[in-house]
N, C-alpha and C. Protein backbone atom coordinates (compact mmCIF):
# COMPACT_ATOMS: atom_id res chain seq x y z
N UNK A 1 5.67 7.58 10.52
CA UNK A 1 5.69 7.56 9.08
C UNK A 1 5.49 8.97 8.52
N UNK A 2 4.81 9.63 9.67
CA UNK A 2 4.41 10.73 8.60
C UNK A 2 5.44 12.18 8.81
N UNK A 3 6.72 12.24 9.51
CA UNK A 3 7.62 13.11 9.53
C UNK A 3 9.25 12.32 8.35
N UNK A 4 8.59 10.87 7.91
CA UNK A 4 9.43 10.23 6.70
C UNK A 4 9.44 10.93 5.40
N UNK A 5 7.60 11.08 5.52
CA UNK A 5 7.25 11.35 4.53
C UNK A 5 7.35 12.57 4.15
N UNK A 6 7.15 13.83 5.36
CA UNK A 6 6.75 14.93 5.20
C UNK A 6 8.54 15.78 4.88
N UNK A 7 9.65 14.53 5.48
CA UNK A 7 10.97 15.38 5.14
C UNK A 7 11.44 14.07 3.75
N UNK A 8 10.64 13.48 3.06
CA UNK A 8 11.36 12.80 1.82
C UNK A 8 11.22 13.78 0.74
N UNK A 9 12.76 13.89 0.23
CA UNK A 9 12.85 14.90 -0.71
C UNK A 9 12.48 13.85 -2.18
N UNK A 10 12.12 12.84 -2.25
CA UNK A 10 11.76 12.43 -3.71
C UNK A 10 9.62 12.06 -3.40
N UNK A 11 9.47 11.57 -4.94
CA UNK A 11 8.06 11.43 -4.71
C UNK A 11 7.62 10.44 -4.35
N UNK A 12 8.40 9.72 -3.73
CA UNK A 12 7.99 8.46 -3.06
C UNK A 12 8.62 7.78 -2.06
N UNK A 13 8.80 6.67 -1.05
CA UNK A 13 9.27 6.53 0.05
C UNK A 13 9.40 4.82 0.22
N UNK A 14 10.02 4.53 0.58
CA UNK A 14 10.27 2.89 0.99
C UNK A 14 10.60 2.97 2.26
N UNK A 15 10.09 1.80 2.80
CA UNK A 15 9.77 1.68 4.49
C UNK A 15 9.76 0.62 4.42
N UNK A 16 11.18 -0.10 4.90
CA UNK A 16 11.49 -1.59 5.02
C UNK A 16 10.95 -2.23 6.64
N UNK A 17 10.49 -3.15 6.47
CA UNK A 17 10.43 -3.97 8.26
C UNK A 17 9.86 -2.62 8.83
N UNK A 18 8.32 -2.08 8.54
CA UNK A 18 7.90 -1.12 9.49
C UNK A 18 7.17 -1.50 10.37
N UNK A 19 7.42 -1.28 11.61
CA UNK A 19 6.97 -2.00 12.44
C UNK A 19 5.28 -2.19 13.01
N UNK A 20 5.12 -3.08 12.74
CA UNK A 20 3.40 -3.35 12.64
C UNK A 20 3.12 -4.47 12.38
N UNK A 21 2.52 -5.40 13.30
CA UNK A 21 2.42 -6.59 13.30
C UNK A 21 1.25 -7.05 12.09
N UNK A 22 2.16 -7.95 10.48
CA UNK A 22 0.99 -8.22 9.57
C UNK A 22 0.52 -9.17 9.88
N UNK A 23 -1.06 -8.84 9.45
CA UNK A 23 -2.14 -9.58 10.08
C UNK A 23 -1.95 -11.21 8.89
N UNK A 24 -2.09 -12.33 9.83
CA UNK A 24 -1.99 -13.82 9.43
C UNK A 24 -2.93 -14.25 7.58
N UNK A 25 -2.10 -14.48 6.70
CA UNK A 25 -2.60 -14.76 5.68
C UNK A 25 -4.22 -15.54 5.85
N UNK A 26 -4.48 -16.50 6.70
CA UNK A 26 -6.07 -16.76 6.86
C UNK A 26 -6.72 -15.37 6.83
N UNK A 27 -5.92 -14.37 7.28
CA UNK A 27 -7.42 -13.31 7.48
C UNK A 27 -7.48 -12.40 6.31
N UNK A 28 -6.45 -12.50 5.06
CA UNK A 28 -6.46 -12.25 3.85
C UNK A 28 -7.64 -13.38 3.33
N UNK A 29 -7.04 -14.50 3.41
CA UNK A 29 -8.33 -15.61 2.72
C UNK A 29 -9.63 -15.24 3.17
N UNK A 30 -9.88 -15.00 4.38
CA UNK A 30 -11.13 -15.10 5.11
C UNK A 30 -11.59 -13.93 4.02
N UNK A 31 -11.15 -12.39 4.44
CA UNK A 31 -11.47 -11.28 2.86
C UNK A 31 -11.90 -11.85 1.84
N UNK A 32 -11.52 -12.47 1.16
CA UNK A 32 -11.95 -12.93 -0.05
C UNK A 32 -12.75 -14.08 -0.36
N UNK A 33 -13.13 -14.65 0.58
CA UNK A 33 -14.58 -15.33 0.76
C UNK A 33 -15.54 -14.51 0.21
N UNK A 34 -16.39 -15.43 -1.01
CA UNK A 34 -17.03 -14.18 -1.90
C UNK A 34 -16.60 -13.29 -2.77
N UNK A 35 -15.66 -12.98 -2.91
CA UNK A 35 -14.90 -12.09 -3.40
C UNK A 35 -14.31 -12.53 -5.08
N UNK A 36 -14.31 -11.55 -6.09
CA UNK A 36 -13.31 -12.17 -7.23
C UNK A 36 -12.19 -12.07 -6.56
N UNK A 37 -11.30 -12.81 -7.48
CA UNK A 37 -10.22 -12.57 -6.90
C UNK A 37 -9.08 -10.95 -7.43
N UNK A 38 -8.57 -10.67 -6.59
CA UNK A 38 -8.16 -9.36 -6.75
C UNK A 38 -8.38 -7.99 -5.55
N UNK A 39 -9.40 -7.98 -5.62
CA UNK A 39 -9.46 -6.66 -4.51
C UNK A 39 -10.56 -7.25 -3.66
N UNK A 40 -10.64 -6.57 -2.45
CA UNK A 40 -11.61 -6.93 -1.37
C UNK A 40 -11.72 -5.54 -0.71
N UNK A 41 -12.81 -4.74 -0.28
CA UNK A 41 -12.58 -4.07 0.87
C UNK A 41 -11.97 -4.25 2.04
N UNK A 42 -11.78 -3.24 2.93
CA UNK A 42 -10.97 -4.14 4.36
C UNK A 42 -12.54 -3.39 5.04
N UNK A 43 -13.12 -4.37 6.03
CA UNK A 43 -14.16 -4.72 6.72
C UNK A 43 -14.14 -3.33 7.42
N UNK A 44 -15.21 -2.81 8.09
CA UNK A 44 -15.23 -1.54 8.93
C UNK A 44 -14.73 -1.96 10.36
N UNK A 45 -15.48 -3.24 10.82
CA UNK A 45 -14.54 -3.53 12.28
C UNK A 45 -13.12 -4.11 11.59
N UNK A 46 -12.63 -4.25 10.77
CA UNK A 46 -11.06 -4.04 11.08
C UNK A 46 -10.50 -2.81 11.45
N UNK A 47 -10.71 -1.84 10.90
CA UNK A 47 -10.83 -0.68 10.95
C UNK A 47 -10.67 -0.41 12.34
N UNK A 48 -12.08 -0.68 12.54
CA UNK A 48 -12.06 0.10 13.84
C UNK A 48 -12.02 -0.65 15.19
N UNK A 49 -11.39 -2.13 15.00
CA UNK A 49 -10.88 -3.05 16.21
C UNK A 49 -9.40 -1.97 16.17
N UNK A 50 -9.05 -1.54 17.44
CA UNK A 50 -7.96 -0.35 18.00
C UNK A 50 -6.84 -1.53 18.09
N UNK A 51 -6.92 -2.60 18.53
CA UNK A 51 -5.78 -3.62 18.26
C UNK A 51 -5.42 -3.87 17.17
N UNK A 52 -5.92 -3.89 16.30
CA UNK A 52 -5.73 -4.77 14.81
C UNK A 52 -4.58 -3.60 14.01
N UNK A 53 -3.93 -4.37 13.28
CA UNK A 53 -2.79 -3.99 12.66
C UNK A 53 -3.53 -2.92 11.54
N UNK A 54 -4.61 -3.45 11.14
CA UNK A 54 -5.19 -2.38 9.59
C UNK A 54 -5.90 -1.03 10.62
N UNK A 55 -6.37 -1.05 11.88
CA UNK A 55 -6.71 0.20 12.67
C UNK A 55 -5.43 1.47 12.59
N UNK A 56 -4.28 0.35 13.44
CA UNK A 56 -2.89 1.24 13.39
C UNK A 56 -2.21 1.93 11.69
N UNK A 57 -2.48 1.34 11.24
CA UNK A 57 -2.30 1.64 10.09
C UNK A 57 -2.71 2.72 9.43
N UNK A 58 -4.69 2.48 9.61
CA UNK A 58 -5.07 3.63 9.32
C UNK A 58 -4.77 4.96 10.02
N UNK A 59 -4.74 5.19 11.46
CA UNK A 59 -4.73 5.96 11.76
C UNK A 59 -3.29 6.75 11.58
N UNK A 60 -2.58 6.11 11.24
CA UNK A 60 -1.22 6.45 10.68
C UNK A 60 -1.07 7.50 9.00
N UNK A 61 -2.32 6.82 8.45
CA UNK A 61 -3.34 7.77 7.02
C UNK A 61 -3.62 8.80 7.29
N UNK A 62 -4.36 8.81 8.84
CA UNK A 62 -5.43 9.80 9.09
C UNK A 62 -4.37 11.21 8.95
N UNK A 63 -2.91 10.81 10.11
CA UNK A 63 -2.03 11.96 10.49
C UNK A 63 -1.38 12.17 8.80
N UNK A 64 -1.05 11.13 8.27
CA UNK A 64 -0.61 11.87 6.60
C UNK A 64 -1.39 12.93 5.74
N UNK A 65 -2.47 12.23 5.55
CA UNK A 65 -3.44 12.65 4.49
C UNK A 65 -4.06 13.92 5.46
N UNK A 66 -4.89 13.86 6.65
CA UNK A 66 -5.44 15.07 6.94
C UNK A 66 -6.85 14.70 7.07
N UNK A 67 -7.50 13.83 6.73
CA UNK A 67 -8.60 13.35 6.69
C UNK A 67 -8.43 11.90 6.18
N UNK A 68 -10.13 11.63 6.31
CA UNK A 68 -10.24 9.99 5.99
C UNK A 68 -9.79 9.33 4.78
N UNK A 69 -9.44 8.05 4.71
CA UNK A 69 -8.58 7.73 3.16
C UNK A 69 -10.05 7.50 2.46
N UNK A 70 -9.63 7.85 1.33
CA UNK A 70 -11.31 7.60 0.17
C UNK A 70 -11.33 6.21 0.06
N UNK A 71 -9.96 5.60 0.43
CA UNK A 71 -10.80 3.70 0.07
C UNK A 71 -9.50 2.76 0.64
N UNK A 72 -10.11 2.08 0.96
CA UNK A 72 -8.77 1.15 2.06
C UNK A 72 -9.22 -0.17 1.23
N UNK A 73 -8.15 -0.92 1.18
CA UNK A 73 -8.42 -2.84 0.34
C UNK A 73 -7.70 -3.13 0.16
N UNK A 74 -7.79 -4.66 0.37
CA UNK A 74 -6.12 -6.03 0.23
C UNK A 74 -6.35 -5.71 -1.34
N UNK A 75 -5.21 -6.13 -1.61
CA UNK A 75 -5.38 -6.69 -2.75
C UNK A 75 -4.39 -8.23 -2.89
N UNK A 76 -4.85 -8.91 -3.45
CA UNK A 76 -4.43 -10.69 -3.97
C UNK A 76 -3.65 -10.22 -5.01
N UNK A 77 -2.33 -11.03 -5.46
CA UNK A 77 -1.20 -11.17 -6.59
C UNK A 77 -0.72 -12.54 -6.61
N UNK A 78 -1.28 -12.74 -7.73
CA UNK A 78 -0.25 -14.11 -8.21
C UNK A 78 1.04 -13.99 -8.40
N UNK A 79 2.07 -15.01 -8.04
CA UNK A 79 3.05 -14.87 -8.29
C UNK A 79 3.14 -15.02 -9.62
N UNK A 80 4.20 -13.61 -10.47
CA UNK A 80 3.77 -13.54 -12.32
C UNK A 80 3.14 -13.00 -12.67
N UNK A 81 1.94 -12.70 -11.40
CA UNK A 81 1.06 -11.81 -12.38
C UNK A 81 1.64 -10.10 -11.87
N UNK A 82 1.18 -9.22 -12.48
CA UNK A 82 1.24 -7.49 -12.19
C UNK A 82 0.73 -6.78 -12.52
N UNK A 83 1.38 -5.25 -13.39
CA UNK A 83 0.76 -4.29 -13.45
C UNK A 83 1.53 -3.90 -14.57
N UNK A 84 0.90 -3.00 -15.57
CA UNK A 84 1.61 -2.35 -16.18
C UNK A 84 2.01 -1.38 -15.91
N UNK A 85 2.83 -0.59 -16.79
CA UNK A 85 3.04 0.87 -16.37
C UNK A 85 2.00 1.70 -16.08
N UNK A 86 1.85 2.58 -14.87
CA UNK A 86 0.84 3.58 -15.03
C UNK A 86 0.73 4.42 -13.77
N UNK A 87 -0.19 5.10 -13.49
CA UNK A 87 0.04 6.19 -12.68
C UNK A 87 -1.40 6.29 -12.11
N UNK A 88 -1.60 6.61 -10.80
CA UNK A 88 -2.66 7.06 -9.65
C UNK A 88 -2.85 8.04 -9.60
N UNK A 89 -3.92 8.68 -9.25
CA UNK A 89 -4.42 9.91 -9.31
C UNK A 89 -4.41 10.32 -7.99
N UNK A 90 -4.12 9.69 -7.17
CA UNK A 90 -3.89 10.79 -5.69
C UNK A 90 -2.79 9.54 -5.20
N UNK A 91 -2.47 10.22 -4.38
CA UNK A 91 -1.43 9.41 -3.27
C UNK A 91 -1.70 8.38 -2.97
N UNK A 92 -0.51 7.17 -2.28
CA UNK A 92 -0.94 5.73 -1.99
C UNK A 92 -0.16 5.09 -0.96
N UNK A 93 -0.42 4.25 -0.38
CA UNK A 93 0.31 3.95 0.91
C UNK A 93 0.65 2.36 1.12
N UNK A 94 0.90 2.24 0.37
CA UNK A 94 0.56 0.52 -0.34
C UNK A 94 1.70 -0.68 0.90
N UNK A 95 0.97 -1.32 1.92
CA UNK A 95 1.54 -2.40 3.12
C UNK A 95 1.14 -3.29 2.42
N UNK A 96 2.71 -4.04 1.61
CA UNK A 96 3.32 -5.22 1.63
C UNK A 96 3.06 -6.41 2.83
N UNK A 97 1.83 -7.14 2.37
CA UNK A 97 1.70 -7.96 4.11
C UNK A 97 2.40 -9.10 3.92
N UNK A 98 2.06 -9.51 2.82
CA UNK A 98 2.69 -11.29 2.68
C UNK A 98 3.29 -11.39 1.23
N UNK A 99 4.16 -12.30 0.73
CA UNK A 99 4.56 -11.90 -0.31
C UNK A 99 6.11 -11.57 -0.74
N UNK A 100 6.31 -11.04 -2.14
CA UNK A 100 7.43 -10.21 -2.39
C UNK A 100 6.87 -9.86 -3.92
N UNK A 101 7.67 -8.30 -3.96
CA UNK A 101 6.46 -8.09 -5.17
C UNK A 101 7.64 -6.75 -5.69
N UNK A 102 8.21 -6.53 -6.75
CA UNK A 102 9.19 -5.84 -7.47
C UNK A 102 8.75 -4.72 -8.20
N UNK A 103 8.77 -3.74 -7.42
CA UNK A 103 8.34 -2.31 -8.34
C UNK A 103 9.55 -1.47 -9.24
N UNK A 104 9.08 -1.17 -10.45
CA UNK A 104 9.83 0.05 -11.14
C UNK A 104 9.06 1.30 -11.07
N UNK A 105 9.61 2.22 -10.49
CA UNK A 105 9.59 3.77 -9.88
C UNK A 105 9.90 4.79 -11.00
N UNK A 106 9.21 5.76 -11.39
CA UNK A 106 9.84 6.36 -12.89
C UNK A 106 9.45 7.73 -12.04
N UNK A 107 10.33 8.74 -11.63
CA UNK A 107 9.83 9.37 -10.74
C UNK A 107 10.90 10.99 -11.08
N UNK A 108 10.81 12.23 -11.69
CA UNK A 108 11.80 13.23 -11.84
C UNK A 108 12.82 12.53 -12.70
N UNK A 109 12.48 11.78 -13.87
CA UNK A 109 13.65 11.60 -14.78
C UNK A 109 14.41 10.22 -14.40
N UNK A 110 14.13 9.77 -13.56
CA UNK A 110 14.86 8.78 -12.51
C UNK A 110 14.19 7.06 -12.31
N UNK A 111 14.87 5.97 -12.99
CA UNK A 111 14.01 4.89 -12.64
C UNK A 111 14.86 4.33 -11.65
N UNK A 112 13.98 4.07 -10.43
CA UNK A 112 13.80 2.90 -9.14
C UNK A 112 14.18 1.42 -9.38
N UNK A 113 14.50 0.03 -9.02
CA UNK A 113 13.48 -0.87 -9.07
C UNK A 113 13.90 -1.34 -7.75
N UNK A 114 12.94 -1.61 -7.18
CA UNK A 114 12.85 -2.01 -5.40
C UNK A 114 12.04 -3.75 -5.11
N UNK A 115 12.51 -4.25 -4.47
CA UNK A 115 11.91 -5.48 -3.66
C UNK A 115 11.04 -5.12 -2.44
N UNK A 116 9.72 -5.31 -2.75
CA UNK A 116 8.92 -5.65 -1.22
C UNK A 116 8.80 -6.67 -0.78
N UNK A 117 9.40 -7.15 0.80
CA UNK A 117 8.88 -8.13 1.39
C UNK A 117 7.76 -7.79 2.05
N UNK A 118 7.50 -8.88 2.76
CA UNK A 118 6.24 -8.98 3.97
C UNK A 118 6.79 -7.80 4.98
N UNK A 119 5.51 -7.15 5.21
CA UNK A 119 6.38 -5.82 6.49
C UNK A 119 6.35 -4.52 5.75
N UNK A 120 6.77 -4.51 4.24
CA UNK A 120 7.31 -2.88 3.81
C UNK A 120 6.26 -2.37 3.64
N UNK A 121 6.62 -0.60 3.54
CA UNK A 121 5.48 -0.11 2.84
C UNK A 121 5.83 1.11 1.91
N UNK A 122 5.30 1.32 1.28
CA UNK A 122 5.56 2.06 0.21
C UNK A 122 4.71 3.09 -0.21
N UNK A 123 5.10 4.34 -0.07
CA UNK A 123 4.25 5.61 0.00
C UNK A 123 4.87 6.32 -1.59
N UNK A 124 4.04 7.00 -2.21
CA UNK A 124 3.98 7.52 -3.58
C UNK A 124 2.81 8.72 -3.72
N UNK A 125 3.58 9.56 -4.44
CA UNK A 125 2.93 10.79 -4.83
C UNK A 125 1.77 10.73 -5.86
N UNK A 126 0.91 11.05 -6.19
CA UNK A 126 -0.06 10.75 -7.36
C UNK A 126 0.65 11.27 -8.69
N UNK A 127 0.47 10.25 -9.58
CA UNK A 127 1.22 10.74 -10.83
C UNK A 127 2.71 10.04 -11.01
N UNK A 128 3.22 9.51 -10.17
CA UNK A 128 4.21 8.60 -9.85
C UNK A 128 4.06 7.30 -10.86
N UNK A 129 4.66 7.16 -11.94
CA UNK A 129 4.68 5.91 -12.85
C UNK A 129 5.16 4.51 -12.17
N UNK A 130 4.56 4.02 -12.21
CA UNK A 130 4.73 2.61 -12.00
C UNK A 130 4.82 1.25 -12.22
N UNK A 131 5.45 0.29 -12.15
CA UNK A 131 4.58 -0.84 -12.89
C UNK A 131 5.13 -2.10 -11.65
N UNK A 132 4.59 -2.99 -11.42
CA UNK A 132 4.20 -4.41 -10.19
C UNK A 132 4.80 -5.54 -11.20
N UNK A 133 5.65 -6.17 -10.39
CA UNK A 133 5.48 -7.69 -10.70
C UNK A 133 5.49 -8.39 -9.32
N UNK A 134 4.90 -9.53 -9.43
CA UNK A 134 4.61 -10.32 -7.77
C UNK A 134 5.58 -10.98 -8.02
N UNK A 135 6.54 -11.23 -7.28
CA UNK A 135 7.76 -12.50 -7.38
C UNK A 135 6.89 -13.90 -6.82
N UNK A 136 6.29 -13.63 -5.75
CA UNK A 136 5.52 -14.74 -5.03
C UNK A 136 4.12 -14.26 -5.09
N UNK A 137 3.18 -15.49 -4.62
CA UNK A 137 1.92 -14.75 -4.28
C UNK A 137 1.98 -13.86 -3.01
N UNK A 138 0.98 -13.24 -3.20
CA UNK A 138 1.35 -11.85 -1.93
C UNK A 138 -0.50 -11.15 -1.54
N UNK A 139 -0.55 -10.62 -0.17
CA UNK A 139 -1.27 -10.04 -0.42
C UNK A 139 -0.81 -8.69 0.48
N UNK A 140 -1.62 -7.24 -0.18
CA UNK A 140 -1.15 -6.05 0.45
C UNK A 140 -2.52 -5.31 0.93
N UNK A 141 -2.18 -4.46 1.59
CA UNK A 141 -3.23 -3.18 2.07
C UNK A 141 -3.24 -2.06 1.56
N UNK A 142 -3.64 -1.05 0.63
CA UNK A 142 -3.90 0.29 0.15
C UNK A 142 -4.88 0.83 0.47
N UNK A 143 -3.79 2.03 1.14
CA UNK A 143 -5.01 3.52 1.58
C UNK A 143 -4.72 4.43 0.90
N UNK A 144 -5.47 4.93 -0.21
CA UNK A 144 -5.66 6.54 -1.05
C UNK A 144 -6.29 7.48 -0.47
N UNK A 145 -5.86 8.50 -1.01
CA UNK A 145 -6.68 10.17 -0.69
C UNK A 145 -7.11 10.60 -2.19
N UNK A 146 -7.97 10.67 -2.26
CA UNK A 146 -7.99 11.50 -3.42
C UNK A 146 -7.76 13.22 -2.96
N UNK A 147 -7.85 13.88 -2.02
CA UNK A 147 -7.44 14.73 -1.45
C UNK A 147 -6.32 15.05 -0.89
N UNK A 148 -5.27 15.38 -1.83
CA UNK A 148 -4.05 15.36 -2.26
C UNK A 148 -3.33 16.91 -1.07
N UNK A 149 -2.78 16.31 -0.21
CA UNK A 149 -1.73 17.48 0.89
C UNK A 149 -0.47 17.63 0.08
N UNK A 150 -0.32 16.41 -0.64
CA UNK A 150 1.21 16.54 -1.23
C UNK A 150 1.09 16.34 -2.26
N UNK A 151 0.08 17.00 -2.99
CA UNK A 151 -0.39 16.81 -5.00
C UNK A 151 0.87 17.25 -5.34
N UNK A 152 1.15 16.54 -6.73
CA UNK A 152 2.40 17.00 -7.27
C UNK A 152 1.88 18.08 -8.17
């Protein structure tokens, strides 16, 4: 991922069917046991079980970013529900696990609009406009830096 990223000439990247086995919607539910609904941390032994799909993942952060991501978490989407327009303050790495979920990209003058299935992932520059709609319910994984290698 990270020689995709490091030769993508726009500020953001789509990564269809990347290969990485997503982890079984129970272990999204199991996350959110307790939880509002919406965001969850991802657990430290996910992390750091070396089998588990959110380990590979991260360490896939580690070689982008340069250091540790400032915050890793599923996040839950109703199908219908989203996001408005808006923009992140550092970079994002956002794995599509379950789901399908329709982004508009506003990026150098230029609007996007892309389909995520289960599998994609989607890398973005900080400052990158955006806005989410969930076609289905879905849930995803995001790793940020606030320590920006590729600040715009």
């Amino acid at each position: 991922m990270k020689d995709l990223i490091d030769n993508c000439s726009k500020n953001y990247l789509i990564i269809k069917d990347y290969p990485l086995e997503v982890p079984p919607e129970s272990k999204f539910i199991e996350l959110y046991k307790g939880f509002r609904q919406g965001l969850s941390s991802v657990p430290d032994n996910l992390i750091a079980d070396e089998y588990s799909s959110f380990h590979k993942l991260h360490q896939e952060c580690l070689k982008i970013y340069g250091h540790e991501p400032n915050s890793y978490f599923t996040i839950e989407g109703k199908a219908g529900s989203g996001t408005e327009r808006h923009f992140d303050g550092c970079d994002v790495i956002h794995w599509q696990c379950h789901g399908q979920s329709e982004w508009t990209l506003e990026s150098d003058g230029e609007t996007e609009v892309v389909v995520l299935n289960a599998g994609d992932i989607i890398w973005f520059k900080r400052g990158v406009h955006h806005t989410v709609m969930n076609l289905t319910d879905k849930f995803s994984v995001i790793f940020m830096a606030m320590e920006n290698k590729y600040g715009v």
